[in-house]
Protein backbone atom coordinates (compact mmCIF):
# COMPACT_ATOMS: atom_id res chain seq x y z
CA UNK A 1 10.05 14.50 -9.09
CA UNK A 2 7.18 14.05 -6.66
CA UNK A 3 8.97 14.46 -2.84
CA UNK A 4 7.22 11.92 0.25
CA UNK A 5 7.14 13.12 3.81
CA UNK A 6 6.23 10.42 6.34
CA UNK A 7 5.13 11.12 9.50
CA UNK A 8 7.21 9.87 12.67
CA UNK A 9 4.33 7.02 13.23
CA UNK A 10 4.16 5.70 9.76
CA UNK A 11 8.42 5.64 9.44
CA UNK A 12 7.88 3.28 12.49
CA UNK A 13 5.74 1.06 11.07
CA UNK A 14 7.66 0.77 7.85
CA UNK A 15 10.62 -0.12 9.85
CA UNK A 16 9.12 -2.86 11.71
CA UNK A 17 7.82 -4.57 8.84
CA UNK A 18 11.06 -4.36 6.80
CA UNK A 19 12.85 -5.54 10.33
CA UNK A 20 10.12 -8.40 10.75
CA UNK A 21 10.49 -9.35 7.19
CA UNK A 22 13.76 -9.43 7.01
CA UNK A 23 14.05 -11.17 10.30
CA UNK A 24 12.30 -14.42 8.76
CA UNK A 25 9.32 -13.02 11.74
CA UNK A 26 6.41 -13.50 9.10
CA UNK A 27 3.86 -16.16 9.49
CA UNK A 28 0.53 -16.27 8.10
CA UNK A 29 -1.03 -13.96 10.43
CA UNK A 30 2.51 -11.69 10.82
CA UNK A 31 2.21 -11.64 6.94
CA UNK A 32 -1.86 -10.71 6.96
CA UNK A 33 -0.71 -7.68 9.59
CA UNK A 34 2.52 -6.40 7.43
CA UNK A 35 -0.15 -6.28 4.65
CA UNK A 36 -2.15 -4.15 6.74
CA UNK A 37 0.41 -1.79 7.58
CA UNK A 38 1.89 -1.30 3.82
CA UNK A 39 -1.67 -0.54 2.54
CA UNK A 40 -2.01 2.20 5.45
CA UNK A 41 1.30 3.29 4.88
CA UNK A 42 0.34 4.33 0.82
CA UNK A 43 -2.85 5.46 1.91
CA UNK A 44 -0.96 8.11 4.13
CA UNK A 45 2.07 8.81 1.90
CA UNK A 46 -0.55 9.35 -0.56
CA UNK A 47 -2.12 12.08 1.86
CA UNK A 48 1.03 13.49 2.34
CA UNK A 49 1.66 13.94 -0.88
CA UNK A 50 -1.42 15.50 -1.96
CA UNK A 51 -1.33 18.25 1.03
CA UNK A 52 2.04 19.04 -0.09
CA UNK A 53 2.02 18.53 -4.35
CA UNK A 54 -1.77 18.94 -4.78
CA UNK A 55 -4.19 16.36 -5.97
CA UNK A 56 -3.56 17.09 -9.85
CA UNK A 57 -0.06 15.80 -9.33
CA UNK A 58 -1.16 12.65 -6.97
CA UNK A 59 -4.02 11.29 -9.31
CA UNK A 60 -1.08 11.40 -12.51
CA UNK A 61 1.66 9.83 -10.62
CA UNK A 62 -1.03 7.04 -9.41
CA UNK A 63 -1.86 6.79 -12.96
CA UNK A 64 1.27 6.45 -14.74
CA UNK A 65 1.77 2.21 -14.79
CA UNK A 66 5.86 3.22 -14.87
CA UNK A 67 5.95 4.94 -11.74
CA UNK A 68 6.68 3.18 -8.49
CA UNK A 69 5.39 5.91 -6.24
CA UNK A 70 2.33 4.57 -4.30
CA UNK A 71 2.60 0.67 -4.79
CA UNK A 72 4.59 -1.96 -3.78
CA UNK A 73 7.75 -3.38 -5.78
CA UNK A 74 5.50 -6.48 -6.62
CA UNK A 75 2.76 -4.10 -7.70
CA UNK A 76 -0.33 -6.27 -5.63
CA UNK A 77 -0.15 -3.07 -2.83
CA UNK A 78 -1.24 0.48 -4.54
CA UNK A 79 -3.33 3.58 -4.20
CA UNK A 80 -6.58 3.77 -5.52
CA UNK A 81 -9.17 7.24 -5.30
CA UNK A 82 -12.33 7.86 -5.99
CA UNK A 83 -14.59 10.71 -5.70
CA UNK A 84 -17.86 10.10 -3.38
CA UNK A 85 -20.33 9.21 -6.69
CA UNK A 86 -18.24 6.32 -6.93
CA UNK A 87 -16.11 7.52 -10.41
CA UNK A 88 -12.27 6.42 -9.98
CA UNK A 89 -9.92 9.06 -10.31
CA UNK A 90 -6.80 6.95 -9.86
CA UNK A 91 -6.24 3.35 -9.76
CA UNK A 92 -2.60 2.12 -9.24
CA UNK A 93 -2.67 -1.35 -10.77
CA UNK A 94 -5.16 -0.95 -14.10
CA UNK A 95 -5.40 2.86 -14.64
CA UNK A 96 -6.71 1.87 -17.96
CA UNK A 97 -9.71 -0.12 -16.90
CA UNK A 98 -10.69 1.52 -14.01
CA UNK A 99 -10.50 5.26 -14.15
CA UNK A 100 -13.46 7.24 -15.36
CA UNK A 101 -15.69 4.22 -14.51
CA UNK A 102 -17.87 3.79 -11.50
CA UNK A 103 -17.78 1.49 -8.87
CA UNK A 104 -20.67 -0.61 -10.44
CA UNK A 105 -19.16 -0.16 -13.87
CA UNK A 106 -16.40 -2.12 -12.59
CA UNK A 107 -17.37 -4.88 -11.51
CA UNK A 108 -19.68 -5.14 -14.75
CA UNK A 109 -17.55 -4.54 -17.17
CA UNK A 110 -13.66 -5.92 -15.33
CA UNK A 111 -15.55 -8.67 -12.83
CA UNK A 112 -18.21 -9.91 -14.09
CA UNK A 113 -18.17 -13.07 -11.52
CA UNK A 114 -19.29 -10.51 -8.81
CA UNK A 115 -22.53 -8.72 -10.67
CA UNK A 116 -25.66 -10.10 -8.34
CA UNK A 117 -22.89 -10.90 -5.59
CA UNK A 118 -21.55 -7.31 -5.19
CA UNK A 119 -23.72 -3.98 -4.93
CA UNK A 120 -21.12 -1.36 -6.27
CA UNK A 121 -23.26 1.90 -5.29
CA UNK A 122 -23.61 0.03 -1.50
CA UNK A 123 -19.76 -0.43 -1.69
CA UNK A 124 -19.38 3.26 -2.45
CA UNK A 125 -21.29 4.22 -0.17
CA UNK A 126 -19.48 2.45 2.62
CA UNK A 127 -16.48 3.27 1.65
CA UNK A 128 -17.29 7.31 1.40
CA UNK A 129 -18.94 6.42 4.93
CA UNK A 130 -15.77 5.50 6.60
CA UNK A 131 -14.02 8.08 4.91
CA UNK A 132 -16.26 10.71 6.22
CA UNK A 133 -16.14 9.50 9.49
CA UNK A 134 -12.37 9.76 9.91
CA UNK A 135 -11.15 6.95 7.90
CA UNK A 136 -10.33 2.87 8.63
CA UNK A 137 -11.35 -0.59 7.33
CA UNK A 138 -13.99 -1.92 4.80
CA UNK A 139 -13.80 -5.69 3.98
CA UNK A 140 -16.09 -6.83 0.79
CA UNK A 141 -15.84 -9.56 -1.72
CA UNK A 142 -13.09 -8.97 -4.87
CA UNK A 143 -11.64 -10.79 -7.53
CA UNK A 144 -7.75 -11.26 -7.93
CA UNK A 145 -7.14 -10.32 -11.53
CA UNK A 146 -4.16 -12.72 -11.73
CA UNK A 147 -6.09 -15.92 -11.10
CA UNK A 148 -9.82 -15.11 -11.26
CA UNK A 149 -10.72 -16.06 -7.90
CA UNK A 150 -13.15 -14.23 -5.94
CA UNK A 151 -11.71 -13.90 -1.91
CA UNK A 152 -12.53 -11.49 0.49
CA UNK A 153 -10.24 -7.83 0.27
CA UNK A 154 -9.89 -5.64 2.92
CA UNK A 155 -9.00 -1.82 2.27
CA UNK A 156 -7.77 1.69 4.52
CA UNK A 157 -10.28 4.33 3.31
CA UNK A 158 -9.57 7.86 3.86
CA UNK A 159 -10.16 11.11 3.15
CA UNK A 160 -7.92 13.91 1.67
CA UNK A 161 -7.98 16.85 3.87
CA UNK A 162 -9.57 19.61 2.62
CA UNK A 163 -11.48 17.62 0.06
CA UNK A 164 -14.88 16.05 1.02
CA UNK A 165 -15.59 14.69 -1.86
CA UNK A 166 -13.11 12.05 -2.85
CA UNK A 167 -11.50 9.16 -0.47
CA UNK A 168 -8.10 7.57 -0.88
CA UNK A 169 -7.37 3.85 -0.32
CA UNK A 170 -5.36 1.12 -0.37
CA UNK A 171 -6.10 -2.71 0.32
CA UNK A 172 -4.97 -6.44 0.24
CA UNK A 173 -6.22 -9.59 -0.14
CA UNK A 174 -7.19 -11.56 2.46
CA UNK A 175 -5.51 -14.86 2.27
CA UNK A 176 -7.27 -17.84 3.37
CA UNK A 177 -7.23 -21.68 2.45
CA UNK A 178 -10.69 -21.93 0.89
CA UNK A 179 -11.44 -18.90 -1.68
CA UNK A 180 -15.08 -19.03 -2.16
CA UNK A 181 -17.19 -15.67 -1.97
CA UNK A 182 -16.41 -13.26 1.13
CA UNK A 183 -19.57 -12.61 2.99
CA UNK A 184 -21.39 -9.08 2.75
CA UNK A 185 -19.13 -5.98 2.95
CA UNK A 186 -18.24 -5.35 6.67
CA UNK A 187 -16.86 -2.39 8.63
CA UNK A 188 -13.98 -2.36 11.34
């Protein structure tokens, strides 16, 4: 069994989410913050967990489709990792699609409404930017799986310390009335 420290700051943030939730406090841009906060909360349990287990034993419990470590209970919030040539190592909702496969491999082969629309190498590349520089946002265009339509996604990138060559990170879908093609990856 796999054992999660959280760090003071990220225990706070899970509470007030659960206490907003839970207080009926969640409106569409309440909701589009809590969202926000989950995926930065797996990204950094995720962290924690490989400082303290190793990355071995992260990347298999990501993996393994039965284990509720590092996603949500309705499975749309999860870890993903990559290493900085844009392979995936991990991938917490379709391990079986995604890992071993690069970022441009991907969207080929899983999404193919985004090849011409979405550079995977220029993806990578922004994504193993922000990691480098300390971690935070990238927002690009994505596809939900469940319904086909392409929306924008915004994901927490980070890096593993002590490993420069992977990033770990975590996203959600940015909800909006119209779903038509996101404009150009953007950084926060």
């Amino acid at each position: 069994m796999m054992t999660m420290k959280l760090s003071g700051s990220v225990l706070v943030m899970l509470v007030l989410v659960m206490l907003q939730h839970a207080l009926g406090a969640v409106d569409a841009t309440s909701h589009q913050a809590q969202r926000r906060a989950v995926a930065e909360l797996l990204v950094v349990s995720a962290l924690d967990a490989i400082e303290a287990d190793g990355l071995d034993k992260v990347l298999g419990e990501i993996n393994n489709v039965n284990s509720t470590q590092f996603r949500t209970e309705d499975v749309n919030g999860y870890v993903f990792v990559f290493a900085n040539n844009g392979t995936n190592l991990a991938h917490g909702q379709r391990p079986d699609d995604y890992v071993g496969r690069t970022t441009d491999e991907l969207i080929a082969s899983s999404i193919p409404e985004l090849v011409g629309k979405l550079d995977g190498d220029k993806l990578n590349a922004m994504f193993v930017e922000k990691a480098q520089a300390g971690g935070g946002w990238v927002n690009y265009t994505w596809i939900k799986p469940a319904t086909g339509l392409v929306h924008e996604k915004s994901s927490y990138i980070k890096q593993p310390s002590g490993y420069d060559d992977i990033y770990v990170g975590s996203g959600y879908d940015v909800m909006t009335d119209d779903v038509v093609p996101a404009p150009a990856p953007t950084e926060e």
